[in-house]
C-alpha atoms as a PDB file:
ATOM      1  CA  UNK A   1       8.595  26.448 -12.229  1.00  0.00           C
ATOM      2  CA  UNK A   2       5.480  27.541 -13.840  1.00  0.00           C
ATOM      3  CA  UNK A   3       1.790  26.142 -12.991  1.00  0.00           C
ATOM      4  CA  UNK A   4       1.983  24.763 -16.399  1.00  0.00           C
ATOM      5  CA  UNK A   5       5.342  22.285 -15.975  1.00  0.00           C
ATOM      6  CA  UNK A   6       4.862  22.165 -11.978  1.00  0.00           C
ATOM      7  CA  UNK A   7       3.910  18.767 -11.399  1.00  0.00           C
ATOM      8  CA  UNK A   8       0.694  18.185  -9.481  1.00  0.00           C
ATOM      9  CA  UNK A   9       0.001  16.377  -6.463  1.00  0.00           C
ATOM     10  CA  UNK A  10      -2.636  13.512  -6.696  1.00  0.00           C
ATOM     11  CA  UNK A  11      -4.153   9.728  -7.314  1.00  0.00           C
ATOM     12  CA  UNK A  12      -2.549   9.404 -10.836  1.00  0.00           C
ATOM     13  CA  UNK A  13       0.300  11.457 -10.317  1.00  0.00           C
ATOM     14  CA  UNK A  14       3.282   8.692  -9.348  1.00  0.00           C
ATOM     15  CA  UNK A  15       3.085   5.098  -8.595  1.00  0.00           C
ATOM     16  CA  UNK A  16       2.881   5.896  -4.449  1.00  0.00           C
ATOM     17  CA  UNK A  17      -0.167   7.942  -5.043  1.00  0.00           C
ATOM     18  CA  UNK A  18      -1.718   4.780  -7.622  1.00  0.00           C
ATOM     19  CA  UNK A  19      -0.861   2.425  -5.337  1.00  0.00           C
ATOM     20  CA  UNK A  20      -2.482   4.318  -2.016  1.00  0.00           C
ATOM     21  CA  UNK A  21      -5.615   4.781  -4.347  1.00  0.00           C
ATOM     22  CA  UNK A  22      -6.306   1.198  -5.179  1.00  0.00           C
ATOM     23  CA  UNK A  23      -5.391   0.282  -1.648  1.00  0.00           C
ATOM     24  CA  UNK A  24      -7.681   2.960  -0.668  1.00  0.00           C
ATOM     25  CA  UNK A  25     -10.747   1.924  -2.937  1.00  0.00           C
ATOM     26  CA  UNK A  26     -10.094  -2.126  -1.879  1.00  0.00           C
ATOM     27  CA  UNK A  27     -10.437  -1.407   1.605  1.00  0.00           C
ATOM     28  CA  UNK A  28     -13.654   0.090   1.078  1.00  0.00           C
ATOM     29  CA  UNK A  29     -15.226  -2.288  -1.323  1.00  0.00           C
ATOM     30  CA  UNK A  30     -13.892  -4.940   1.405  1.00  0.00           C
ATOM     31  CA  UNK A  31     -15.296  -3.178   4.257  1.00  0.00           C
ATOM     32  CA  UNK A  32     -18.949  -3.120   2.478  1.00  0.00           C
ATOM     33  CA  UNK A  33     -18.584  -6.528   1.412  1.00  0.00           C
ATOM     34  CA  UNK A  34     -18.126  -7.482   4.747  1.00  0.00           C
ATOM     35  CA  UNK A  35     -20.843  -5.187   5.886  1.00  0.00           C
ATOM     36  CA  UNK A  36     -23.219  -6.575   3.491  1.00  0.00           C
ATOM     37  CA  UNK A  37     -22.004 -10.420   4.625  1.00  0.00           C
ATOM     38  CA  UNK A  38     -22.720  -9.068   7.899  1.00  0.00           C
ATOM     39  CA  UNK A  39     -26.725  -7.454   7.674  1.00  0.00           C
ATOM     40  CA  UNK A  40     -26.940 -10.977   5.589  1.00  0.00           C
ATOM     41  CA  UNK A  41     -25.814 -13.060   8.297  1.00  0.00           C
ATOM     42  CA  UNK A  42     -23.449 -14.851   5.892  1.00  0.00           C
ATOM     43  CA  UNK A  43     -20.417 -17.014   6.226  1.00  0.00           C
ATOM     44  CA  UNK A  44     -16.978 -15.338   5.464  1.00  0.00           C
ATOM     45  CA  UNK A  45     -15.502 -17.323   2.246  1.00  0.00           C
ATOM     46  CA  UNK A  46     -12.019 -18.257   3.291  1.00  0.00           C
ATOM     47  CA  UNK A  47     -12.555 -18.482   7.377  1.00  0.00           C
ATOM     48  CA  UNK A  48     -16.249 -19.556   7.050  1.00  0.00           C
ATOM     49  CA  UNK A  49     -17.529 -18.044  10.623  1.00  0.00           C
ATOM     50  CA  UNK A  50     -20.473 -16.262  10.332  1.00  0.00           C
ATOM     51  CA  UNK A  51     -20.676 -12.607  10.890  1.00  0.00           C
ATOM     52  CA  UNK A  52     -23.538 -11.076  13.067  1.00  0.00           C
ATOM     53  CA  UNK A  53     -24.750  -7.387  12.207  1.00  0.00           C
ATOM     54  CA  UNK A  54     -22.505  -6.126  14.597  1.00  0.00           C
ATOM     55  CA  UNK A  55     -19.534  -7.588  13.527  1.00  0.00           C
ATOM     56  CA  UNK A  56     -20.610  -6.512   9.776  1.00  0.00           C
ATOM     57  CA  UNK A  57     -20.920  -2.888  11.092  1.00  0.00           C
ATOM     58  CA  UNK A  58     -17.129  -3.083  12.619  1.00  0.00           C
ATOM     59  CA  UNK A  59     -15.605  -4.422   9.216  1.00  0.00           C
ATOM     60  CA  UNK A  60     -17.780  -1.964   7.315  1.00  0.00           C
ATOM     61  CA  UNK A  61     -16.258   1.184   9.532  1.00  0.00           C
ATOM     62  CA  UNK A  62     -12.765  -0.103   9.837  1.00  0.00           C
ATOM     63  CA  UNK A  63     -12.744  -0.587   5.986  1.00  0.00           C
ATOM     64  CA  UNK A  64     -14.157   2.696   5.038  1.00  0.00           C
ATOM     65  CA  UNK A  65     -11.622   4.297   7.875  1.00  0.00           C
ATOM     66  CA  UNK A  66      -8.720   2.687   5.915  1.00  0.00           C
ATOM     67  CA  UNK A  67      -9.571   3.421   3.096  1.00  0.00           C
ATOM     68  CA  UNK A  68     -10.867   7.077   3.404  1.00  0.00           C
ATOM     69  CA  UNK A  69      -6.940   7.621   4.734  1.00  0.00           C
ATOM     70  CA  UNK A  70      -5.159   5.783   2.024  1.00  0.00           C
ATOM     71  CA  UNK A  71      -7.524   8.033  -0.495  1.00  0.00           C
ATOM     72  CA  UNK A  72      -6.524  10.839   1.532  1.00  0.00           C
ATOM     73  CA  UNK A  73      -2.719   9.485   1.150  1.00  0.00           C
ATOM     74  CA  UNK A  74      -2.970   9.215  -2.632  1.00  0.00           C
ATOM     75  CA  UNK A  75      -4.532  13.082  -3.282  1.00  0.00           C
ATOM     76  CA  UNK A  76      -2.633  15.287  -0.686  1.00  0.00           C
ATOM     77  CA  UNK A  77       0.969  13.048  -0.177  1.00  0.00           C
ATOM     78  CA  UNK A  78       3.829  13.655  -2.577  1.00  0.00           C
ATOM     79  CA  UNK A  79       6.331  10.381  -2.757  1.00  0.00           C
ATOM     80  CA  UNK A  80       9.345  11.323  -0.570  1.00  0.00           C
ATOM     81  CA  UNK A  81      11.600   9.337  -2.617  1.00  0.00           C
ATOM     82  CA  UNK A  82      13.323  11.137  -5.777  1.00  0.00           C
ATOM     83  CA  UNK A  83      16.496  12.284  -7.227  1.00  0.00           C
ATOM     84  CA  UNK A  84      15.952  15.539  -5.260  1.00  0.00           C
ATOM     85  CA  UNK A  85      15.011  13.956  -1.855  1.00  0.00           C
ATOM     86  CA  UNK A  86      13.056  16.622  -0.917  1.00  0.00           C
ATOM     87  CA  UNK A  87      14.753  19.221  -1.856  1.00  0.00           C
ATOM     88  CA  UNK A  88      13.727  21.646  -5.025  1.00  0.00           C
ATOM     89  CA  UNK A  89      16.649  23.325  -7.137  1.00  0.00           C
ATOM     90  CA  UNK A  90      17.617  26.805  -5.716  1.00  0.00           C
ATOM     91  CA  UNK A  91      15.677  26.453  -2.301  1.00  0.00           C
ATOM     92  CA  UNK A  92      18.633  27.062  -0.374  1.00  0.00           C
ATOM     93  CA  UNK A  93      19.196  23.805   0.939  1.00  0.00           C
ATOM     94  CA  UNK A  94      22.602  22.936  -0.715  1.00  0.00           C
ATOM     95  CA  UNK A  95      24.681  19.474  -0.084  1.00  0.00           C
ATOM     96  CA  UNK A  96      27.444  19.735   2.360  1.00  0.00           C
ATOM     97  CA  UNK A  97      29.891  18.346   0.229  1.00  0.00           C
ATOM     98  CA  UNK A  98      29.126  20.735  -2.483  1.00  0.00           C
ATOM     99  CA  UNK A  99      29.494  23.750   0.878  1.00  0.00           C
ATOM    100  CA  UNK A 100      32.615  22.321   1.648  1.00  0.00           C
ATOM    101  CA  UNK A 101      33.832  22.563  -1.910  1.00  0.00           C
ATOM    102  CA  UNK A 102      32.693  26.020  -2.425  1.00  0.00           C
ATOM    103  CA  UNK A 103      34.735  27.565   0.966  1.00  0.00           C
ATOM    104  CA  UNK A 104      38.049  25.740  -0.209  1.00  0.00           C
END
């Protein structure tokens, strides 16, 4: 393969990397929502306990620590599912069947 047809590895590249992007970038807009709710003193919507600035600053780093992985997921992981599983044409690694074929 050239660098020209060689397909790429990142956030728009299949519908694993997509998906771990917009998981990524939710987890971090939750995580400062709930860090904002948090310095606020607010009520959470759906439970409705109030969060103290503490408990704002925990959200807001577990959020952001989710989220920086699953962004680091969608740029450097390739999808390990294909037609190929794995396994590039001419890399050596044939199918046993197809060995097995080839001796008789």
């Amino acid at each position: 393969m050239t660098a020209a047809t060689e397909r790429g590895v990142g956030p728009f590249e299949s519908t694993f990397n997509l998906s771990a992007a917009v998981v990524g970038a939710l987890a971090i807009l939750l995580g400062v929502v709930a860090g904002w709710t948090g310095y606020q003193g607010g009520e959470l919507l759906v439970v409705g306990r109030e969060l103290t600035i503490l408990e704002g600053a925990v959200a807001l780093t577990f959020g952001a620590g989710v989220g920086v992985l699953a962004l680091w997921i969608a740029f450097y992981m390739e999808p390990g599912f294909g037609d190929d599983h794995g396994h590039e044409a001419g890399d050596g690694a044939e199918e046993p069947v197809a060995a097995e074929a080839a001796e008789d």
